[in-house]
Structures are given as C-alpha cells and as structure tokens.
Protein backbone atom coordinates (compact mmCIF):
# COMPACT_ATOMS: atom_id res chain seq x y z
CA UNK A 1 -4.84 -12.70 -31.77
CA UNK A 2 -3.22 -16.17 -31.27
CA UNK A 3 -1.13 -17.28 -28.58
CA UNK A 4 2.45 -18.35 -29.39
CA UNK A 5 2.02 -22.10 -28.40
CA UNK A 6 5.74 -22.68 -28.66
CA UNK A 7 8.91 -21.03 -27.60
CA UNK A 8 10.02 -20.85 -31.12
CA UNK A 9 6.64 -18.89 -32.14
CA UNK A 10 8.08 -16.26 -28.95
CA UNK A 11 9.57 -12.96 -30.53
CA UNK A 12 12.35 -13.00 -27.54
CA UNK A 13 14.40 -9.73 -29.29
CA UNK A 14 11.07 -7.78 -29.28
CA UNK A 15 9.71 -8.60 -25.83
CA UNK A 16 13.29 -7.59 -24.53
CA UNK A 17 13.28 -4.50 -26.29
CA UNK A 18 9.68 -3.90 -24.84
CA UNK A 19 11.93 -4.47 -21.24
CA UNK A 20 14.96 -2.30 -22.16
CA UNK A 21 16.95 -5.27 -21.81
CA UNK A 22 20.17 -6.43 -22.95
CA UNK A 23 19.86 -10.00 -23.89
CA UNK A 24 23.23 -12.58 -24.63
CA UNK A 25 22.06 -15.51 -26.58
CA UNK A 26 21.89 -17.81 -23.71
CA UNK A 27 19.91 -15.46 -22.01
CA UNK A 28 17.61 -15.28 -25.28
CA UNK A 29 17.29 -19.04 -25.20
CA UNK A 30 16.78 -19.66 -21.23
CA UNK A 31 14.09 -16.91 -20.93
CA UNK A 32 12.56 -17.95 -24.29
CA UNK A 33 11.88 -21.39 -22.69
CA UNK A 34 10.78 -19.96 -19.52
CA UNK A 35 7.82 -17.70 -21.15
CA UNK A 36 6.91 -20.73 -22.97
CA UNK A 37 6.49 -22.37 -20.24
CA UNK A 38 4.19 -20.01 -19.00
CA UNK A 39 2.32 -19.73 -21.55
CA UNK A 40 1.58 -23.11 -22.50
CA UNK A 41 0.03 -23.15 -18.47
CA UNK A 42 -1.73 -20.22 -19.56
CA UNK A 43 -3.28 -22.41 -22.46
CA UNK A 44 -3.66 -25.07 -19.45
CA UNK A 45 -5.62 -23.16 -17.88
CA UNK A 46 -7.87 -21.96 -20.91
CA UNK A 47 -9.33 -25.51 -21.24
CA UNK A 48 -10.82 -25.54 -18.08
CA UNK A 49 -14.68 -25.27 -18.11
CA UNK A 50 -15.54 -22.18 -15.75
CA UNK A 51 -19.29 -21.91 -16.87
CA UNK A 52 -20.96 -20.75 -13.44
CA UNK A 53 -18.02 -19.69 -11.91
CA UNK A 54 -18.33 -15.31 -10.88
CA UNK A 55 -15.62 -14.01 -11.85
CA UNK A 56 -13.73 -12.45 -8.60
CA UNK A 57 -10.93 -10.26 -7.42
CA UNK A 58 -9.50 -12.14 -4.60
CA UNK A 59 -9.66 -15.67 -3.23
CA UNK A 60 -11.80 -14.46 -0.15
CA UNK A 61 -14.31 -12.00 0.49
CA UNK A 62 -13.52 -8.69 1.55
CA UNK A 63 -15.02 -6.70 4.36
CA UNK A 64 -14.43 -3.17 5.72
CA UNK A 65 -12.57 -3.40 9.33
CA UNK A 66 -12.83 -0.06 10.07
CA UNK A 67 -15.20 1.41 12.84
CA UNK A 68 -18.56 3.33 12.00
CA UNK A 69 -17.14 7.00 11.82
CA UNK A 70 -19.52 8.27 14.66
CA UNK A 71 -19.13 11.16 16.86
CA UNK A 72 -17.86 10.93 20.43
CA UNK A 73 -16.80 12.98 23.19
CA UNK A 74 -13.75 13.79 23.29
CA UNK A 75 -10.65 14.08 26.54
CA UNK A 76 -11.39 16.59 29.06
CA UNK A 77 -8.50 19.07 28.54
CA UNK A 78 -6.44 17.89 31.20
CA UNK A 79 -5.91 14.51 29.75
CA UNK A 80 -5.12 15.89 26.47
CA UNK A 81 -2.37 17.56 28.02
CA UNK A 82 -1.51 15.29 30.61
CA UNK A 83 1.79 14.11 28.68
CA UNK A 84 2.58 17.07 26.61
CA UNK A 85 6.40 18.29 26.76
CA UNK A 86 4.85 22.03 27.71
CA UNK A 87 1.90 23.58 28.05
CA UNK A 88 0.53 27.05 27.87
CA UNK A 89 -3.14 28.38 28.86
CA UNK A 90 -4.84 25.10 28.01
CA UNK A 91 -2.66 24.99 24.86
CA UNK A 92 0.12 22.54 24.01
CA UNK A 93 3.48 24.58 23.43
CA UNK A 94 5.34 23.47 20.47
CA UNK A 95 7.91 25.15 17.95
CA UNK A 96 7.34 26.76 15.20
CA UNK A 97 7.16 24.55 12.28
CA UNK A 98 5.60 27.22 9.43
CA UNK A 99 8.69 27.73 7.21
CA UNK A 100 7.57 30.80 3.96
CA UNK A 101 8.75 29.56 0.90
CA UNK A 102 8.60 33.07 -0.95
CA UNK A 103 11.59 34.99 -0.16
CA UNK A 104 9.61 38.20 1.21
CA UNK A 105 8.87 37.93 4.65
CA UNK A 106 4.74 38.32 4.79
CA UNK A 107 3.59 41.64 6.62
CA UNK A 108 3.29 42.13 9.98
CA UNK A 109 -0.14 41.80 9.80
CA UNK A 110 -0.51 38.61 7.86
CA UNK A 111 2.11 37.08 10.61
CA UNK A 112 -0.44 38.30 13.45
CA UNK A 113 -3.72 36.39 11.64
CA UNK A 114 -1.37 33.17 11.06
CA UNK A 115 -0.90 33.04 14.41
CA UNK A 116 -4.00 34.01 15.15
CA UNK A 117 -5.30 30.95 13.15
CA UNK A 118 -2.69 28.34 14.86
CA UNK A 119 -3.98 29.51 18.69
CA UNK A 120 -7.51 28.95 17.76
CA UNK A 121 -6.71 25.18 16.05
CA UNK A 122 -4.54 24.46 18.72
CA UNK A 123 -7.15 25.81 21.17
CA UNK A 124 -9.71 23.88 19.46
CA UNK A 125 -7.34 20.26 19.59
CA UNK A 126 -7.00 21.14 23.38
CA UNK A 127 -10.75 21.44 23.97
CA UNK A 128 -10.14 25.04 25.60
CA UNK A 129 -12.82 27.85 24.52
CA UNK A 130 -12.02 29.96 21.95
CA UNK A 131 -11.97 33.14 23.75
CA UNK A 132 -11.22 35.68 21.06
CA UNK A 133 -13.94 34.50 18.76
C-alpha cells in the first residue's frame, strides 16, 4: 500500500469520517496540510539506513524497581495498634463496611460465620492468635 506523498493524494472527508468529525472547508484544507506534513517526515524518516540498529520500545533500558518479594517479620501487635482510632482484644475496631446487595437479609447463621471470618482476618492483620481455630 503506498503512502500519499502529497496533501492532495490525502482523502481528508474519509479520514474525518473515520474521526466522527465535522469538517468546514478551511478546516479540510488546514488539517489536510498538516497530515501531509507528517507524512512526508514519515517518508523522511523511511530513508534512513537502520541496518544494525535493534529495534526497541523505549529510548532507555528498563529495570524493575521493586524490592525482592521476601518474607519478613512482621510488627509486634502493639505497634500495629499503636495509632489505631480503637481497639478491641488485640483487634482494631472499625465499622461495619459489608453492605448485602440482595434484598433478603442472609440468615442468622450465615451473619454469625461472616463475622466469624472478619475476627479471624482482622485477628490475623493484628498478629493476635486465632483462638477459636
């Protein structure tokens, strides 16, 4: 497929339509010249002799900058909670955030192993024993 090598050889109405754009003529005739422009650098740029030269992504090399993901210890519990708003048998006391999108409520049973669930994560964050197992 050739190149238009002229602004004359651009089809302006169809690359607008491609856009969803509007055009007025003078609009027509001053992008028209513009994506010649373009274009004919784009040619520019064809001549050059790139034998040897990798082809590449980016300018520089990339590297990752994040740290090894390696265990550690983690805070004894009484730093983890040293700033919380309140606290609650090693746990961090916060409101309830769950919202149930069906419009049943869930029975009381399924309630009592939600929040059975949240204690132990929260337990777990805190670095408190899970004492109900």
């Amino acid at each position: 497929m050739s190149s238009p090598s002229s602004p004359t050889d651009l089809n302006i109405d169809h690359v607008a339509s491609l856009a969803r754009l509007a055009l007025t003529p003078e609009e027509k005739a001053h992008f028209a010249s513009q994506l010649g422009d373009v274009l004919a650098a784009i040619e520019k740029l064809k001549q050059v002799d790139v034998t040897g030269v990798e082809p590449t992504a980016h300018a520089f090399p990339l590297f990752n900058v994040w740290e090894a993901d390696e265990a550690r210890p983690g805070l004894p519990v009484q730093e983890a909670l040293r700033n919380a708003p309140a606290q609650r048998d090693h746990m961090i006391v916060v409101p309830k955030v769950v919202e149930y999108v069906t419009r049943r409520e869930p029975s009381r049973h399924v309630r009592r192993a939600l929040l059975s669930v949240d204690h132990r994560v929260v337990r777990r964050a805190a670095g408190a024993p899970d004492l109900r197992g």
